[in-house]
Structures are given as C-alpha cells and as structure tokens.
N, C-alpha and C. Protein backbone atom coordinates (compact mmCIF):
# COMPACT_ATOMS: atom_id res chain seq x y z
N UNK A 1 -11.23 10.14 1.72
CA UNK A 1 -10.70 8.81 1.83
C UNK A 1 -11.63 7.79 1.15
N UNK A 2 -12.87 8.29 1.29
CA UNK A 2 -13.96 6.96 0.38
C UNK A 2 -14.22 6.92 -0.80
N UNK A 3 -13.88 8.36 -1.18
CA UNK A 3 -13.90 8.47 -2.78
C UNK A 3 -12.43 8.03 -3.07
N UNK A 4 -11.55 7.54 -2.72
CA UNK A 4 -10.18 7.47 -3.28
C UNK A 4 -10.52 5.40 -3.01
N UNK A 5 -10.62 5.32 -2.38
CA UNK A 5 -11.55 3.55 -2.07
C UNK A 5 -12.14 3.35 -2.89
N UNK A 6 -13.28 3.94 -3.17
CA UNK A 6 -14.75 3.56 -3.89
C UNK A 6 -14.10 3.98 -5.60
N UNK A 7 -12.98 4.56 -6.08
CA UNK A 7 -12.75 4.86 -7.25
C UNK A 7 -11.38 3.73 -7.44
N UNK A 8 -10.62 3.51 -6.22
CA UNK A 8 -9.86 2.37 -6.86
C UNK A 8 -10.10 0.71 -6.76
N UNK A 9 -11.39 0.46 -6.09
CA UNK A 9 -11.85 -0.29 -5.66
C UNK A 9 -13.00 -1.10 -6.72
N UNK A 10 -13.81 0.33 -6.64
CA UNK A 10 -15.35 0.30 -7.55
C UNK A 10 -15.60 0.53 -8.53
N UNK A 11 -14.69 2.18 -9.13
CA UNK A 11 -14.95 2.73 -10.01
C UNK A 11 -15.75 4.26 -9.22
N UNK A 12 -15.40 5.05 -10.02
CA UNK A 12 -16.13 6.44 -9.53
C UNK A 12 -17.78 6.77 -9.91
N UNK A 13 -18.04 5.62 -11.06
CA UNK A 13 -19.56 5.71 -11.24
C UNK A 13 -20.33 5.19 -10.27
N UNK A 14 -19.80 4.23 -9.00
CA UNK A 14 -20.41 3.00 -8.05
C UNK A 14 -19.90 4.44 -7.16
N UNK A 15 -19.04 5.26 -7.18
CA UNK A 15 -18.74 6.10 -5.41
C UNK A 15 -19.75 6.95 -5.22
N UNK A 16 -20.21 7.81 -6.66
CA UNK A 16 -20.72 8.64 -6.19
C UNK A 16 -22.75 8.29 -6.89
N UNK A 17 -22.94 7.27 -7.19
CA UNK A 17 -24.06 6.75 -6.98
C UNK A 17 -24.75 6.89 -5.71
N UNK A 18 -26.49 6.52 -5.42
CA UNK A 18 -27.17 5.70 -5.02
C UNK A 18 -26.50 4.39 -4.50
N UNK A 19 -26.19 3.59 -5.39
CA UNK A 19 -25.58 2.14 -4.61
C UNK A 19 -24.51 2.77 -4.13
N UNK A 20 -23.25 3.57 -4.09
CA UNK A 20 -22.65 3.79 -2.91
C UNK A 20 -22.81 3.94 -1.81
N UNK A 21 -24.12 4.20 -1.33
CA UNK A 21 -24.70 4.95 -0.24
C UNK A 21 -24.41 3.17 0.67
N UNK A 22 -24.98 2.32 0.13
CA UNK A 22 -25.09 0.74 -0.01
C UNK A 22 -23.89 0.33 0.75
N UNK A 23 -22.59 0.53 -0.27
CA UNK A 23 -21.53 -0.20 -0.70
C UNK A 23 -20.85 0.01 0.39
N UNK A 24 -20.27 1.38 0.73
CA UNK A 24 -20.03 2.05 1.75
C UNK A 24 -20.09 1.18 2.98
N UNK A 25 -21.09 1.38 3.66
CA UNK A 25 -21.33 0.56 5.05
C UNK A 25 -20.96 -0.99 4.67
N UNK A 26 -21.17 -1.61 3.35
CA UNK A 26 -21.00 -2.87 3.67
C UNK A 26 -19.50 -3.34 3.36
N UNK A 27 -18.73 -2.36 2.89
CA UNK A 27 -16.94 -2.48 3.09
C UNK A 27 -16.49 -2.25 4.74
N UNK A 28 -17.43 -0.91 5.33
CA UNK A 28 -16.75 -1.08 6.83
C UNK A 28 -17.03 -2.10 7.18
N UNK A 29 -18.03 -3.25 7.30
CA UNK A 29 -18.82 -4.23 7.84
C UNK A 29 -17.53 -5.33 7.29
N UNK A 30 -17.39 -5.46 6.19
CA UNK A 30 -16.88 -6.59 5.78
C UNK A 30 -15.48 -6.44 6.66
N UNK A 31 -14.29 -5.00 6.64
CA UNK A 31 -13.57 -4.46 7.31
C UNK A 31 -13.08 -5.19 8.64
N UNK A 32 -14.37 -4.35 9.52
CA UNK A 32 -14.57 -4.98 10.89
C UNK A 32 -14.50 -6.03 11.00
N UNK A 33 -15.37 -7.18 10.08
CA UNK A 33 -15.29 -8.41 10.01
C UNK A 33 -13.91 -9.09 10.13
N UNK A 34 -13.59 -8.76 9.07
CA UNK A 34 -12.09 -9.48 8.58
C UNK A 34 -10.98 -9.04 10.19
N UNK A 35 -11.15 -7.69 10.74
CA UNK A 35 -10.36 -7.67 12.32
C UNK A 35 -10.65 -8.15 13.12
N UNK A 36 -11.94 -8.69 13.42
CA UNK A 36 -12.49 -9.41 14.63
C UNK A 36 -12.36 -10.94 13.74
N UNK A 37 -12.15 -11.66 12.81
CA UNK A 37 -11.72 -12.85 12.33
C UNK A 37 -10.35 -12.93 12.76
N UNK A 38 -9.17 -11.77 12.51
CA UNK A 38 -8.29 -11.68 12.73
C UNK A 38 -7.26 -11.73 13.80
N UNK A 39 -8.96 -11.48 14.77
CA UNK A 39 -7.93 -11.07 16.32
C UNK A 39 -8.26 -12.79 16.67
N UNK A 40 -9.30 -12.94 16.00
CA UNK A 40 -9.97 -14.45 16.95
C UNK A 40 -9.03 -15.88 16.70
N UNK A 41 -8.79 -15.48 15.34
CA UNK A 41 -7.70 -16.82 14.93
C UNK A 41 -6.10 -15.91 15.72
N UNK A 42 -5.77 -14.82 15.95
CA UNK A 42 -4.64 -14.76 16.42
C UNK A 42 -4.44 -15.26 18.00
N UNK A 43 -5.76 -15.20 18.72
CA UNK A 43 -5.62 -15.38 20.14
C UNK A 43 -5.62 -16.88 20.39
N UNK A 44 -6.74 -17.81 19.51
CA UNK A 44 -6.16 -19.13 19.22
C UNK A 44 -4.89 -19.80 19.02
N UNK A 45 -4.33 -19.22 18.04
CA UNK A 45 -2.99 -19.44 17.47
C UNK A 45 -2.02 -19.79 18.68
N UNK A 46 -2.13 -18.45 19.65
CA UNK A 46 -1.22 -18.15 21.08
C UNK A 46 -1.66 -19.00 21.73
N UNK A 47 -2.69 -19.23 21.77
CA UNK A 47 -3.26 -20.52 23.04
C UNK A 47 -2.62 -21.07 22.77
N UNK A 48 -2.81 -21.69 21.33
CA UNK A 48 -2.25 -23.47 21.05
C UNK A 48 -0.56 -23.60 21.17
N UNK A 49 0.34 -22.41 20.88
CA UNK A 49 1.36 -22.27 21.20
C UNK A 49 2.01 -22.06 22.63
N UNK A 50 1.40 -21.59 23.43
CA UNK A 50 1.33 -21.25 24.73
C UNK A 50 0.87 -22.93 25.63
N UNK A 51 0.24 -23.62 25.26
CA UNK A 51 -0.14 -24.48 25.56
C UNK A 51 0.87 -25.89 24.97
N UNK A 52 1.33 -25.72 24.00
CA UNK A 52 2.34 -26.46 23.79
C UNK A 52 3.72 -25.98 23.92
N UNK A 53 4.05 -25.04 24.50
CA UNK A 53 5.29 -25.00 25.44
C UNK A 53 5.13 -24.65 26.50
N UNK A 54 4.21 -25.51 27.32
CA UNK A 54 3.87 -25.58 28.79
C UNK A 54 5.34 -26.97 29.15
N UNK A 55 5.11 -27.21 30.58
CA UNK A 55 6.48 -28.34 30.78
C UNK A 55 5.84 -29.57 30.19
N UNK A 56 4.72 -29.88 30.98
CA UNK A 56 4.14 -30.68 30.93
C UNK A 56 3.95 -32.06 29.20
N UNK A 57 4.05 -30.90 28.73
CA UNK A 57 4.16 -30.93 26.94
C UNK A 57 5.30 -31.74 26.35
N UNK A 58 6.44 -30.50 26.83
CA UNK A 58 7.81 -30.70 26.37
C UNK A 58 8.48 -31.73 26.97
N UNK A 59 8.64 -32.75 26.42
CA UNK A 59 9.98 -33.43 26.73
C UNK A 59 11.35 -33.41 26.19
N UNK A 60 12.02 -33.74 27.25
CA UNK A 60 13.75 -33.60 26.73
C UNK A 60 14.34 -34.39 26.12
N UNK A 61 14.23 -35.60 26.81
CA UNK A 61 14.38 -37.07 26.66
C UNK A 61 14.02 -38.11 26.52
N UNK A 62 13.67 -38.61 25.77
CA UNK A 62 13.24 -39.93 24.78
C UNK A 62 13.51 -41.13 26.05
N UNK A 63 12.57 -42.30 25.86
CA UNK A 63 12.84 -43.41 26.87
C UNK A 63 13.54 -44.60 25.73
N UNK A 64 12.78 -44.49 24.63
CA UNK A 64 13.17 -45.43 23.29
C UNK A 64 14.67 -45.17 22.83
C-alpha cells in the first residue's frame, strides 16, 4: 500500500530511498492530522447547529 502512495504521490525514486524512511511517518502524521482537524471542526459545526435550533433561538413570530 506505501509503495503504491509513495509512487503516485512521490515518485518511486522518493519510496524506495533513505528519505522515504522520512516521508512515510510524516504522511501518517499529516493523515492523522487532517482527521483529528476533521472531527474537531465537525463537532463544532453540530454544536453551533444544535444550539441554534434550541426553542429558545427559534422564533415563529415576528412582533414588527
């Protein structure tokens, strides 16, 4: 699976290098990153939606 990554990604001279050894860990890292960014803005998102269709929020009827 990392040589099929690192060759459509990198190139096959960067997979099976020295600096792959590198590259490797810092794609899972970046990876992980980008899912834990992902989960953090998704659970926000729900708050702020969850929080604006509370009652309290919503009104029906206009006084103007």
């Amino acid at each position: 699976m990392w040589e099929l990554l690192m060759g459509l990604l990198i190139g096959e001279v960067v997979g099976k290098s020295r600096v792959g050894r590198f590259v490797r860990p810092a794609l899972k890292l970046f990876a992980i990153g980008i899912l834990i960014a992902s989960l953090i803005y998704t659970c926000v998102v729900l708050n702020a939606v969850r929080e604006r269709s509370r009652d309290t929020h919503v009104h029906t009827h206009s006084i103007h």
